[in-house]
C-alpha atoms as a PDB file:
ATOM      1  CA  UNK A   1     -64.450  29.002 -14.695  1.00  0.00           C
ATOM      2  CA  UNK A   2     -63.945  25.202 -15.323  1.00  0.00           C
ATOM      3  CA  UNK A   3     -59.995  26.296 -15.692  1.00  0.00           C
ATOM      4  CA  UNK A   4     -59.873  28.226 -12.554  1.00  0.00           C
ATOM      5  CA  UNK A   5     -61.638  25.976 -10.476  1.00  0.00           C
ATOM      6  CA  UNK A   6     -59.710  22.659 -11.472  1.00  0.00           C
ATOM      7  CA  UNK A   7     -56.561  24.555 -11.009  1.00  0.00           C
ATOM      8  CA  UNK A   8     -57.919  25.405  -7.534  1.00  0.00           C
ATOM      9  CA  UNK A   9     -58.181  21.903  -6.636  1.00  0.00           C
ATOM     10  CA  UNK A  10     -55.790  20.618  -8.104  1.00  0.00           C
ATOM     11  CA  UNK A  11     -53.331  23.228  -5.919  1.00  0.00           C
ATOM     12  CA  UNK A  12     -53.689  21.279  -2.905  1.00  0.00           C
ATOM     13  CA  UNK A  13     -53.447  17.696  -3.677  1.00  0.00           C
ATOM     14  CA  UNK A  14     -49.951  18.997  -5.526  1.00  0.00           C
ATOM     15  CA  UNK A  15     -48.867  20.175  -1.981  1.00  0.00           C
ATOM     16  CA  UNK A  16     -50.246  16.753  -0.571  1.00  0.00           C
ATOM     17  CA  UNK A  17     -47.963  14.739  -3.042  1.00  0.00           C
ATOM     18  CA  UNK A  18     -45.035  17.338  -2.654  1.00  0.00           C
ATOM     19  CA  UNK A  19     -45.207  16.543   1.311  1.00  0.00           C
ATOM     20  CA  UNK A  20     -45.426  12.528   1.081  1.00  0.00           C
ATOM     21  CA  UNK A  21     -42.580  13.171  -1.441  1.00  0.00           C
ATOM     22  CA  UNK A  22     -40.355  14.927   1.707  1.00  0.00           C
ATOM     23  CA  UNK A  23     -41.643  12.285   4.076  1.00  0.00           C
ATOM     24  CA  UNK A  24     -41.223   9.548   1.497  1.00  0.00           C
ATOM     25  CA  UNK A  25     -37.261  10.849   1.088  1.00  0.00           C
ATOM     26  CA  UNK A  26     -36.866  11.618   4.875  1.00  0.00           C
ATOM     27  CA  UNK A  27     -38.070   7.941   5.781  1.00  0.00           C
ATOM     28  CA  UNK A  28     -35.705   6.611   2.893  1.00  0.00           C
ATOM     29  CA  UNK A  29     -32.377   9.011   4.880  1.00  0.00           C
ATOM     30  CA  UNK A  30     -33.516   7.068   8.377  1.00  0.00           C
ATOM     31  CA  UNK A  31     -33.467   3.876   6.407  1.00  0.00           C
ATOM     32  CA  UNK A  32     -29.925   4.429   5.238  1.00  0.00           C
ATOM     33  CA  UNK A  33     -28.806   5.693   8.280  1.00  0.00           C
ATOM     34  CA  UNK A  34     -29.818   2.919   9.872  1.00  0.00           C
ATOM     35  CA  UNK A  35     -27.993   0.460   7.580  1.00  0.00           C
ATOM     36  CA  UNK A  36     -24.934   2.306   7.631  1.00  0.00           C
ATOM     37  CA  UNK A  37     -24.893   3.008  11.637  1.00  0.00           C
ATOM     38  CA  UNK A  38     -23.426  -0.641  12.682  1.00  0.00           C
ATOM     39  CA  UNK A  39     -20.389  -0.661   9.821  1.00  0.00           C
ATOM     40  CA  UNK A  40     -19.838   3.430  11.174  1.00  0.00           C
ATOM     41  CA  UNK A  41     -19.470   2.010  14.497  1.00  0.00           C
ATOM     42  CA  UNK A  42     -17.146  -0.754  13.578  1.00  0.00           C
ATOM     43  CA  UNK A  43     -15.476   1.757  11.670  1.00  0.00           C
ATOM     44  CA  UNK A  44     -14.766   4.166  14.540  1.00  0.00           C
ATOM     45  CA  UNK A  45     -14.335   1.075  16.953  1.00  0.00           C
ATOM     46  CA  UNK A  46     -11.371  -0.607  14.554  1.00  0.00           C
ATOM     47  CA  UNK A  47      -9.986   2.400  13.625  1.00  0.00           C
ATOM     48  CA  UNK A  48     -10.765   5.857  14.477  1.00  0.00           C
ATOM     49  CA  UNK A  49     -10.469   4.510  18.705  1.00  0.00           C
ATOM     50  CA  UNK A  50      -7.379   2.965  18.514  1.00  0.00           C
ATOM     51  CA  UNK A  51      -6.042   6.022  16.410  1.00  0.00           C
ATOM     52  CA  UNK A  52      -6.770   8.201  19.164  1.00  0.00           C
ATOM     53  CA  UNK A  53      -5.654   6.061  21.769  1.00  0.00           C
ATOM     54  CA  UNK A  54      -2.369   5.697  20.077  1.00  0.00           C
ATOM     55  CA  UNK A  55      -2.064   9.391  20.120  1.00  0.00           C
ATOM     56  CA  UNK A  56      -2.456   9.600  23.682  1.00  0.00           C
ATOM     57  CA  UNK A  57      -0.248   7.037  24.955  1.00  0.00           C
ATOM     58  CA  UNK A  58       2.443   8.828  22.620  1.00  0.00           C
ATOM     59  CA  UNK A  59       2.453  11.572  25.148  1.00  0.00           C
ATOM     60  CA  UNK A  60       3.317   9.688  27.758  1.00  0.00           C
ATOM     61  CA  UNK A  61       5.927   7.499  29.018  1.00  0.00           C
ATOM     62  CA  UNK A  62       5.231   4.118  29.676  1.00  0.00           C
ATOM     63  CA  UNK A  63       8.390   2.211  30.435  1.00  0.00           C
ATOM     64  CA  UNK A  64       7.086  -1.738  31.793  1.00  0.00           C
ATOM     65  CA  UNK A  65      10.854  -2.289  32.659  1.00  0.00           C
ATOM     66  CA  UNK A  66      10.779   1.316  34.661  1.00  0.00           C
ATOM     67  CA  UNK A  67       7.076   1.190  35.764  1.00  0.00           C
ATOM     68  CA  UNK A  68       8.067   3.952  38.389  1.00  0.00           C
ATOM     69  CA  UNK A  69       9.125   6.358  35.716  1.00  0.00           C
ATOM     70  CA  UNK A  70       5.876   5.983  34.007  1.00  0.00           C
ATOM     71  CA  UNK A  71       3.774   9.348  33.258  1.00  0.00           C
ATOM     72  CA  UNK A  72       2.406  12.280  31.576  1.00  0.00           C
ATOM     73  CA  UNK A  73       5.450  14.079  29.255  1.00  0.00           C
ATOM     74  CA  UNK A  74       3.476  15.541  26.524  1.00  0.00           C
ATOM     75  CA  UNK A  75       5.664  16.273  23.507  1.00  0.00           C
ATOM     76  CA  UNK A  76       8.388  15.144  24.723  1.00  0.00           C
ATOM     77  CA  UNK A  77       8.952  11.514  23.049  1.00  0.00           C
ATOM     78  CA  UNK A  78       8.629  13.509  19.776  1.00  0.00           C
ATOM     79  CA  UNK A  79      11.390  16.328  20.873  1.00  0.00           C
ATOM     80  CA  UNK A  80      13.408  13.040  21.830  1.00  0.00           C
ATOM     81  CA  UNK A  81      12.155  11.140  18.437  1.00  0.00           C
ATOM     82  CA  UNK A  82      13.964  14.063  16.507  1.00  0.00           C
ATOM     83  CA  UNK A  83      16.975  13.708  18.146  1.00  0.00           C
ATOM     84  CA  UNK A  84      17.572   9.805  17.972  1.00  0.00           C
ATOM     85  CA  UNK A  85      19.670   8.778  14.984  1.00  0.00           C
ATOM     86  CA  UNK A  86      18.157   5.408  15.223  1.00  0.00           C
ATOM     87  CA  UNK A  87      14.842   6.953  13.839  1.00  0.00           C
ATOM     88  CA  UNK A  88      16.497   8.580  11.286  1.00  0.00           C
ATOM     89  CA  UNK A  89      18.252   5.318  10.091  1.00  0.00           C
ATOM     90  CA  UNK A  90      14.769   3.790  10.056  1.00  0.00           C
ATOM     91  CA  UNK A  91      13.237   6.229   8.358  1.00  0.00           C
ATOM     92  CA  UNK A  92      15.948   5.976   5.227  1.00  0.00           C
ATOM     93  CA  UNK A  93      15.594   2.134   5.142  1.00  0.00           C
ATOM     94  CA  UNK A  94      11.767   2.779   5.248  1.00  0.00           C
ATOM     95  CA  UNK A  95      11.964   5.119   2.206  1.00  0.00           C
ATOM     96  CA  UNK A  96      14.454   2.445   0.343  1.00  0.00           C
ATOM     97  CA  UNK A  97      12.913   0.040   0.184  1.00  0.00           C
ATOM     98  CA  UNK A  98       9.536   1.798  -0.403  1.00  0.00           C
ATOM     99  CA  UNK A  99      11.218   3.721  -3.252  1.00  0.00           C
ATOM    100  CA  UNK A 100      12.836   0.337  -4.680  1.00  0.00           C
ATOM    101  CA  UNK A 101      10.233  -1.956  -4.560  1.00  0.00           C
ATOM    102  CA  UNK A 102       7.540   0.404  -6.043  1.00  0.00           C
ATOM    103  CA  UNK A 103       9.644   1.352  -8.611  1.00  0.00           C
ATOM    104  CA  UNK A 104      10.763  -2.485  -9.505  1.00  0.00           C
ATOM    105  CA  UNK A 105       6.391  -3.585  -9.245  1.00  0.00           C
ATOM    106  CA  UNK A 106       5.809  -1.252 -11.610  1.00  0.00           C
ATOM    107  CA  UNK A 107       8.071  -1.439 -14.156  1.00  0.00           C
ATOM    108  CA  UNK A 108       8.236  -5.414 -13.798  1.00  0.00           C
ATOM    109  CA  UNK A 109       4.143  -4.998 -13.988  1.00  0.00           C
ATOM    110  CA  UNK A 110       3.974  -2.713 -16.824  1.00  0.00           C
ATOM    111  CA  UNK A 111       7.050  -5.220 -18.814  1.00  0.00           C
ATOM    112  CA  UNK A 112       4.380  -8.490 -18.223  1.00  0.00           C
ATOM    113  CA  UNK A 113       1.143  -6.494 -19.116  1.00  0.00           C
ATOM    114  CA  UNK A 114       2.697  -5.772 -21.992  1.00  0.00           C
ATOM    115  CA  UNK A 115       4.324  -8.954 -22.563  1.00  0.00           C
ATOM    116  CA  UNK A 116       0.695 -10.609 -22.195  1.00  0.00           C
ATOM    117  CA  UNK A 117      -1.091  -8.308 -24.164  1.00  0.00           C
ATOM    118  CA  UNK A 118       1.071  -9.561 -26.734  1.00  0.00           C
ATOM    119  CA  UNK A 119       0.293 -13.690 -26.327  1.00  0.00           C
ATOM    120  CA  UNK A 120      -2.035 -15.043 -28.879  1.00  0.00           C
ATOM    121  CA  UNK A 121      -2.442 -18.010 -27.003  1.00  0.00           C
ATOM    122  CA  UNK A 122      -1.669 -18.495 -22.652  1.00  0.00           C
ATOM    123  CA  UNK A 123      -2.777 -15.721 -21.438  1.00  0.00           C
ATOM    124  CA  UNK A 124      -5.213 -16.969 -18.988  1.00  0.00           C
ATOM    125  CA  UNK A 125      -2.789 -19.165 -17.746  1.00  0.00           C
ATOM    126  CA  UNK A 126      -0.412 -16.667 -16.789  1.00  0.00           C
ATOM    127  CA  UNK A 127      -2.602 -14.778 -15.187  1.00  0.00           C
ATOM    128  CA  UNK A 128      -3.328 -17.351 -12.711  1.00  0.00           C
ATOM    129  CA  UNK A 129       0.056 -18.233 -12.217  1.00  0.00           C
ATOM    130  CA  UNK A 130       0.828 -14.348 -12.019  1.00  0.00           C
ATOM    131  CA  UNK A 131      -1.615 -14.249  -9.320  1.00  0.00           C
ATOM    132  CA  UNK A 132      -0.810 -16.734  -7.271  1.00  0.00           C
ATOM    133  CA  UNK A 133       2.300 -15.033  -4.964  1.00  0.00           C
ATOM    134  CA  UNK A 134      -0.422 -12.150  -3.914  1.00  0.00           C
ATOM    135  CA  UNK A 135      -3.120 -14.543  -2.231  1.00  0.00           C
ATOM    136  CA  UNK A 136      -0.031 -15.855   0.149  1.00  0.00           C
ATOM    137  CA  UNK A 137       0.256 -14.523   3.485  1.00  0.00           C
ATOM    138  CA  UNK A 138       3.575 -12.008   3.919  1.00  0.00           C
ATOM    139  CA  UNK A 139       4.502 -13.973   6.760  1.00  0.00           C
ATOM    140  CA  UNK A 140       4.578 -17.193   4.475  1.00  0.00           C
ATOM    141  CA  UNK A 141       6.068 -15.581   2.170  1.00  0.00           C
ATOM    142  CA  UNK A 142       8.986 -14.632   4.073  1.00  0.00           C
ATOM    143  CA  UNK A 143       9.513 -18.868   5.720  1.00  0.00           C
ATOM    144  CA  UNK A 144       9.929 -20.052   2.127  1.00  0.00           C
ATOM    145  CA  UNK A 145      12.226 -17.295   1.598  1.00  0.00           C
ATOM    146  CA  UNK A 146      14.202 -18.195   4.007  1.00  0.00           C
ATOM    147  CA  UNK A 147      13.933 -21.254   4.205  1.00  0.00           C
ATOM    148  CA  UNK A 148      14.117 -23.100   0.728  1.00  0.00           C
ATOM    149  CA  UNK A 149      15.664 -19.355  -1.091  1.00  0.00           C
ATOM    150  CA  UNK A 150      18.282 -17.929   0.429  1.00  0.00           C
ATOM    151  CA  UNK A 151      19.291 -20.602   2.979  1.00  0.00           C
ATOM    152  CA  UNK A 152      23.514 -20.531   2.457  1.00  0.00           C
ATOM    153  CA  UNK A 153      24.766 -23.524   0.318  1.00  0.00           C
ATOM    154  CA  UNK A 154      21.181 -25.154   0.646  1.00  0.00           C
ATOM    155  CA  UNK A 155      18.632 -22.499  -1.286  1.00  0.00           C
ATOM    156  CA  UNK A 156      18.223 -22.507  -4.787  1.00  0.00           C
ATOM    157  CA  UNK A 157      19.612 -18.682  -4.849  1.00  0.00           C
ATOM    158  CA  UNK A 158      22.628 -19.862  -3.744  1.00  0.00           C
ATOM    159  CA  UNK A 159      22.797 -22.985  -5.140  1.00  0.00           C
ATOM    160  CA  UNK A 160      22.158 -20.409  -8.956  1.00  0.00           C
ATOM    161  CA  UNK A 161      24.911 -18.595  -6.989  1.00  0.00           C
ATOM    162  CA  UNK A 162      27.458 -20.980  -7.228  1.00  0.00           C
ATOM    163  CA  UNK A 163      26.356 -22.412  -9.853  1.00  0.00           C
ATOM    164  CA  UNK A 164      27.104 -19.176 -11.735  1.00  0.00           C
ATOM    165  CA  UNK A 165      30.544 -19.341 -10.346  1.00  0.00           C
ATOM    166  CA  UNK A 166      30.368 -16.037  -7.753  1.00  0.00           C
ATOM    167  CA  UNK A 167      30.160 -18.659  -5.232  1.00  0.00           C
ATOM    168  CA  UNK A 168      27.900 -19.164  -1.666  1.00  0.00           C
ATOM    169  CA  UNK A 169      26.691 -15.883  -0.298  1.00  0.00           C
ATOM    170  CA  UNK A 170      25.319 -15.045   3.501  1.00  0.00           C
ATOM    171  CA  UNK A 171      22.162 -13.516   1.830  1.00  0.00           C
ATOM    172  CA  UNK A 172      20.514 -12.846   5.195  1.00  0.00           C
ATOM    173  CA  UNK A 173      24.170 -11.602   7.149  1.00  0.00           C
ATOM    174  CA  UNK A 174      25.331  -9.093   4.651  1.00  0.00           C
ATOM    175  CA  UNK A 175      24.094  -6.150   5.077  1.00  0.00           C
ATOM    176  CA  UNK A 176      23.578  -4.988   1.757  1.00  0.00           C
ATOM    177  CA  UNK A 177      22.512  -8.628   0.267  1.00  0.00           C
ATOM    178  CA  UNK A 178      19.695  -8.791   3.203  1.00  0.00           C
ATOM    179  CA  UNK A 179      18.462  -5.152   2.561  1.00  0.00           C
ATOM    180  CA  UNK A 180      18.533  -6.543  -2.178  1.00  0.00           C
ATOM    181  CA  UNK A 181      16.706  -9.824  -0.167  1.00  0.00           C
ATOM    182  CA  UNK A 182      13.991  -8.210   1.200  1.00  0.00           C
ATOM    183  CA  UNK A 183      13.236  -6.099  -1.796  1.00  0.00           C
ATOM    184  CA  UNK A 184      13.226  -8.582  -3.891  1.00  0.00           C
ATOM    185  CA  UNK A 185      11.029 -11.073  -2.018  1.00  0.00           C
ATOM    186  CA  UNK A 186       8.694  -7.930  -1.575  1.00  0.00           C
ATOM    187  CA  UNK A 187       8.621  -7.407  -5.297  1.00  0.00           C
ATOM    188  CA  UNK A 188       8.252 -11.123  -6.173  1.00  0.00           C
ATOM    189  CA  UNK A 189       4.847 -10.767  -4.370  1.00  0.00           C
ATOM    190  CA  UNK A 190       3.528  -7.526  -5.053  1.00  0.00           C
ATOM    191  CA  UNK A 191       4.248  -7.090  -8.887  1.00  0.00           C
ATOM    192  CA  UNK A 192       1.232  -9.469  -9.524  1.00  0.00           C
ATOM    193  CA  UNK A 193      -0.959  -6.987  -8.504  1.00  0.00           C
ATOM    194  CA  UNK A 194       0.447  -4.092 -10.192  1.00  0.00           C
ATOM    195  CA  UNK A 195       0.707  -6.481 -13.591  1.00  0.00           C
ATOM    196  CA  UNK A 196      -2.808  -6.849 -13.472  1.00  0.00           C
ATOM    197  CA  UNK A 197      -4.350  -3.584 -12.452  1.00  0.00           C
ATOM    198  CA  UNK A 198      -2.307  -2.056 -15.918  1.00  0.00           C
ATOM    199  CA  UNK A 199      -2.848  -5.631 -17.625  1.00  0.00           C
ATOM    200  CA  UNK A 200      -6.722  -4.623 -17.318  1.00  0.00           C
ATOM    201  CA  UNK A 201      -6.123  -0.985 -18.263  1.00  0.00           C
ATOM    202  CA  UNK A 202      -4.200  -2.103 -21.219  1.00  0.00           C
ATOM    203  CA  UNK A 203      -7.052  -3.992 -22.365  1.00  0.00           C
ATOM    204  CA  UNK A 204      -9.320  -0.990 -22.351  1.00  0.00           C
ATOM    205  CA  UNK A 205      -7.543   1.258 -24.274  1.00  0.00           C
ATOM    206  CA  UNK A 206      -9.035   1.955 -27.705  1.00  0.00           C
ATOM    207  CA  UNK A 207      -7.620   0.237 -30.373  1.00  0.00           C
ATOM    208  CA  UNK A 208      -8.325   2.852 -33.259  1.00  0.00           C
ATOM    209  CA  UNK A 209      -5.775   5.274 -31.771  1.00  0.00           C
ATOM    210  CA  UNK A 210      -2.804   2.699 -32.189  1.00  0.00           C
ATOM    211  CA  UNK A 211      -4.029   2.023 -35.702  1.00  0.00           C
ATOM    212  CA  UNK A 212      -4.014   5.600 -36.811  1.00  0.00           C
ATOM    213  CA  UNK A 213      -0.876   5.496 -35.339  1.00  0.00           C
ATOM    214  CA  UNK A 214       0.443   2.745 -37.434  1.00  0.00           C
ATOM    215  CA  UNK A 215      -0.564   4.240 -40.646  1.00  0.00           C
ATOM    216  CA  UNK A 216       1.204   7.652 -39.282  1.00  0.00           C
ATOM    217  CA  UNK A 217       4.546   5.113 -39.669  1.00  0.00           C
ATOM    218  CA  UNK A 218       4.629   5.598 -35.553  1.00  0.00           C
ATOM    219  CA  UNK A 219       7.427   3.173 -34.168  1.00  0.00           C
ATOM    220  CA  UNK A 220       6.729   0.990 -31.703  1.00  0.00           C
ATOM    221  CA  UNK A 221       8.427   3.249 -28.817  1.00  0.00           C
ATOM    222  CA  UNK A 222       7.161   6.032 -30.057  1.00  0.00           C
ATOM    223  CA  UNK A 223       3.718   4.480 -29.857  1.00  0.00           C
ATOM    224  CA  UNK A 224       4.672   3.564 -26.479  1.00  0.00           C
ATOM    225  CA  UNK A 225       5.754   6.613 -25.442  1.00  0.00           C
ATOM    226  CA  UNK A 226       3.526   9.075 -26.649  1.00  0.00           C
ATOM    227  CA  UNK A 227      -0.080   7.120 -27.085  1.00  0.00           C
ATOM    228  CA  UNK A 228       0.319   3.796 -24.212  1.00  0.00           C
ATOM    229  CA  UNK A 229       2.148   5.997 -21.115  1.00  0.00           C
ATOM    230  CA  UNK A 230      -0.050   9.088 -21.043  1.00  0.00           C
ATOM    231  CA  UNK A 231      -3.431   6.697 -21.189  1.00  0.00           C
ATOM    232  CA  UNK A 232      -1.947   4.458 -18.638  1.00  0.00           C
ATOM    233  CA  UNK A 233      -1.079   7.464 -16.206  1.00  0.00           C
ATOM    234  CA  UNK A 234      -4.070   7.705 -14.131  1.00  0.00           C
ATOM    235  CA  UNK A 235      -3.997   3.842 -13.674  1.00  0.00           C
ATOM    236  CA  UNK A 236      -0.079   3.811 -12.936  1.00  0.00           C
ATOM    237  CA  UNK A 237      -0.329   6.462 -10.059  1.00  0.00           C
ATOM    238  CA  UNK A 238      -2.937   4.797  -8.435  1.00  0.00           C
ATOM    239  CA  UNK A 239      -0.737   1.806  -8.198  1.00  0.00           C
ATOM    240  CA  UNK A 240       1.721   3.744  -6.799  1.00  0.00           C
ATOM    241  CA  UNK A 241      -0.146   5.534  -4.376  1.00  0.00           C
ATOM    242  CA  UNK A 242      -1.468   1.877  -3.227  1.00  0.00           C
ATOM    243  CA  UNK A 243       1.677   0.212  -3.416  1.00  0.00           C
ATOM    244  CA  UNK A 244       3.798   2.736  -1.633  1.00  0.00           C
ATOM    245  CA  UNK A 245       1.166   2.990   1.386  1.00  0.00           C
ATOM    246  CA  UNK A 246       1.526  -0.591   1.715  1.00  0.00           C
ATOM    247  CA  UNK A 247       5.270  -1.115   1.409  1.00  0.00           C
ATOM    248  CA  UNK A 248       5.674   1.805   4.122  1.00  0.00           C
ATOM    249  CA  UNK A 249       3.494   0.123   6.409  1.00  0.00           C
ATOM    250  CA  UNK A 250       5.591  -3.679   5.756  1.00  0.00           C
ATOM    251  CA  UNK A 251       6.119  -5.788   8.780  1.00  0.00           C
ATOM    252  CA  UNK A 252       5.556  -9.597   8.438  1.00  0.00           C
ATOM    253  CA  UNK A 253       8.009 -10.816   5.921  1.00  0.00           C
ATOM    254  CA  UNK A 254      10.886  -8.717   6.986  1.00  0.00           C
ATOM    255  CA  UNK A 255      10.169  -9.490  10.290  1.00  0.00           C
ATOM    256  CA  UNK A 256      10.177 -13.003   9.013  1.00  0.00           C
ATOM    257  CA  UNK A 257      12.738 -13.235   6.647  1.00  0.00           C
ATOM    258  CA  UNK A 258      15.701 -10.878   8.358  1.00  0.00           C
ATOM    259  CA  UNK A 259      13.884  -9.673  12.064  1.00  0.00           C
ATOM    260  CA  UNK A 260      15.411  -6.130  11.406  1.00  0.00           C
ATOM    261  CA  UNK A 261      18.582  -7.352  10.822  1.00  0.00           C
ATOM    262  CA  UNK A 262      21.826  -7.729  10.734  1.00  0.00           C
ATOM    263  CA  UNK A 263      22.072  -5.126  12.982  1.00  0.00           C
ATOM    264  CA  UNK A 264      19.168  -2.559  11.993  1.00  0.00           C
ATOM    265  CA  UNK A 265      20.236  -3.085   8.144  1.00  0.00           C
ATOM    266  CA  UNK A 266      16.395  -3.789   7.693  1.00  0.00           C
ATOM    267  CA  UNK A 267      14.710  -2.348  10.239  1.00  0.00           C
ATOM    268  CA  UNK A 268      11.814  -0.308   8.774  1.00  0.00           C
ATOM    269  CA  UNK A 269      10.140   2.547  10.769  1.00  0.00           C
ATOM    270  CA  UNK A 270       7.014   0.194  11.002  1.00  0.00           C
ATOM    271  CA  UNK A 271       9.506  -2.528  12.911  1.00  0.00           C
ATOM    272  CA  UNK A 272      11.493  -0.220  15.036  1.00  0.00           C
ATOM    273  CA  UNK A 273       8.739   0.519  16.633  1.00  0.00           C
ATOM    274  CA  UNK A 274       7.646  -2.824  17.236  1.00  0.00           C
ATOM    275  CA  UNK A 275      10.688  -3.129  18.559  1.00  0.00           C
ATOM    276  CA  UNK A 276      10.719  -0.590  21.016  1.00  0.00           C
ATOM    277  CA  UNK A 277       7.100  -1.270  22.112  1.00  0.00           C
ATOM    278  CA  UNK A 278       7.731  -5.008  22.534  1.00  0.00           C
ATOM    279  CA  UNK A 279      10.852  -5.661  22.931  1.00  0.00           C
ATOM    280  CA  UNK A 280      12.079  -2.981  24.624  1.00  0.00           C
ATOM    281  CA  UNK A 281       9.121  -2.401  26.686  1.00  0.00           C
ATOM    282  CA  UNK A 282       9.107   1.435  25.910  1.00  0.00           C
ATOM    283  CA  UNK A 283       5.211   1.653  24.804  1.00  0.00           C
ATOM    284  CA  UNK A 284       5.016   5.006  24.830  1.00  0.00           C
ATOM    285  CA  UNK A 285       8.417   5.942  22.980  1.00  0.00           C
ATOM    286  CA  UNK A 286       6.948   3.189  20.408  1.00  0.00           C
ATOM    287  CA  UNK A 287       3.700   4.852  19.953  1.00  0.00           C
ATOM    288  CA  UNK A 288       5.518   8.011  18.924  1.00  0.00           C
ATOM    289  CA  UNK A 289       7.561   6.135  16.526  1.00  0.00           C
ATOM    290  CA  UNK A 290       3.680   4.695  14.952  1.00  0.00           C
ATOM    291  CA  UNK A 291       2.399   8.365  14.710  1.00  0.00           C
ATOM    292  CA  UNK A 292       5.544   9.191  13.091  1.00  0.00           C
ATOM    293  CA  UNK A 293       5.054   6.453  10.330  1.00  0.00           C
ATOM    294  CA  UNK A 294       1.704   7.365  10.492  1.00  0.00           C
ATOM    295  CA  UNK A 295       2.697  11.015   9.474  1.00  0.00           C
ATOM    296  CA  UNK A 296       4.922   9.976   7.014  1.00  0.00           C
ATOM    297  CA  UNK A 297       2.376   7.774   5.281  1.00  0.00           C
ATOM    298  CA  UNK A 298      -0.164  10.550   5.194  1.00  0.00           C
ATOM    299  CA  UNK A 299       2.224  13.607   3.716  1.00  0.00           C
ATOM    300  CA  UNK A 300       3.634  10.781   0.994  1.00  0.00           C
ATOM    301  CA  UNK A 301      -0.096   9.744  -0.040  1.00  0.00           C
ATOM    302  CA  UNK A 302      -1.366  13.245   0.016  1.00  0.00           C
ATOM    303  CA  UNK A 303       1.662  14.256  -2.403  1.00  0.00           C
ATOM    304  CA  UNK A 304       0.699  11.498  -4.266  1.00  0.00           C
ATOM    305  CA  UNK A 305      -3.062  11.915  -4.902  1.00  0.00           C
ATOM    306  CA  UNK A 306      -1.599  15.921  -5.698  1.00  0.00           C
ATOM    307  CA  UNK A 307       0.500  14.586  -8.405  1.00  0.00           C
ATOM    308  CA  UNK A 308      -3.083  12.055  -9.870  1.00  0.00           C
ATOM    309  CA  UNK A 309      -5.045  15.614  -9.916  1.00  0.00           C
ATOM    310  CA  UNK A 310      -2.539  17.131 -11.795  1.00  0.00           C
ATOM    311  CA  UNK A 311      -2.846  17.511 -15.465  1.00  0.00           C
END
């Protein structure tokens, strides 16, 4: 009797508990909710807004220096996006230098994490003069550049230059020399990072694999090859996926350093259609050219994360 009858009441203060339990959690939801709703709505207000607008105004055309041609055309700044070859050249210098400069950051950053790991003695101070390009502003970046780099006859690259004997060079009028320019200054300031996001996963690989290596009589390549790359794989995607969305999205210090030019030798997707929208007043043929690059950076990431979630 005693069992049934404490089992009896203990039956409903278990439902009581169970119920402040739901309330408890339900109250604990609003509470996060609530913290969360301001950033959501800075989120959608930054971002998710303008996105949308952007995708509008791309389906119309808005002409300031032909105000009376202005209107509703729907696709057809795309259909005429497809046909222009100046797009097309964009798009190739785009995926140049995206393709170089990645490449260089993380080959240059996997040579110094490497390089470091191997210091006995320095290596903090390397890292903080490592660092230091990556907390400048691109824009900053791209005066000194110009300014005290590859200024003809007065820079220190061309002052190397003829110091070398291959004599002064118009690093900025060339075509070719301005397009190796702005790679380079781009990888001068982005291979810190990718030096120490694989500096940091060097340090965490285990040490006991590399000495059963050893004793296997492993070279140092092979070691490399077979134990370091593999391990480092997840870490050295990421960087690529991070580095490549960024490079395809440059502006400031080729807009700096070259303005497009000579010509459209350097004109990006990202600053042909700043271009268009601002110089040539054609807002809505420019806001095509943005979803475009916006396309293009979404099919190149997605790819990318494909390739991390492989095995």
């Amino acid at each position: 009797m005693s069992t049934g009858s404490g089992t009896s009441m203990d039956a409903p203060a278990f439902i009581s508990s169970m119920d402040a339990g739901r309330v408890l959690a339900r109250r604990e939801r609003r509470f996060a909710s609530a913290l969360l709703a301001p950033a959501f709505a800075a989120l959608l207000a930054t971002t998710t807004f303008p996105l949308l607008y952007l995708i509008w105004t791309s389906t119309f055309r808005i002409d300031l220096a032909m105000p009376f041609t202005n209107g509703f055309i729907g696709i057809d700044n795309y259909r005429d996006l497809l046909a222009d070859s100046r797009f097309w050249s964009s798009l190739s210098v785009s995926m140049i230098y995206t393709i170089s400069t990645v490449v260089l950051q993380v080959a240059i950053g996997l040579g110094l994490a490497l390089f470091v790991m191997g210091m006995k003695k320095g290596q903090g101070l390397f890292r903080l003069i490592a660092i230091l390009p990556v907390v400048l502003s691109p824009a900053v970046v791209g005066m000194v550049w110009r300014t005290f780099m590859l200024q003809p006859e007065f820079g220190i690259v061309d002052f190397l230059s003829i110091n070398a004997g291959l004599g002064s060079q118009n690093w900025l009028g060339d075509p070719t020399l301005a397009m190796i320019s702005v790679i380079v200054i781009h990888t001068w300031q982005w291979t810190p990072f990718a030096f120490m996001v694989l500096l940091a996963s060097l340090a965490a690989l285990p040490d006991d694999i590399y000495e059963a290596a050893r004793i296997d009589r492993a070279s140092a390549w092979q070691r490399f090859r077979r134990i370091t790359l593999p391990l480092l794989r997840p870490a050295i995607v990421m960087v690529v996926i991070m580095r490549t969305m960024v490079a395809l999205t440059a502006f400031a210090a080729i807009f700096t350093v070259t303005g497009g030019g000579p010509g459209t030798a350097t004109e990006i997707l990202n600053l042909y259609a700043y271009r268009k929208s601002f110089t040539e007043l054609s807002i809505g043929y420019g806001s095509a050219l943005a979803v475009a690059l916006l396309v293009v950076t979404i099919i190149i990431s997605a790819a990318l994360f494909a390739v991390r979630r492989a095995k």
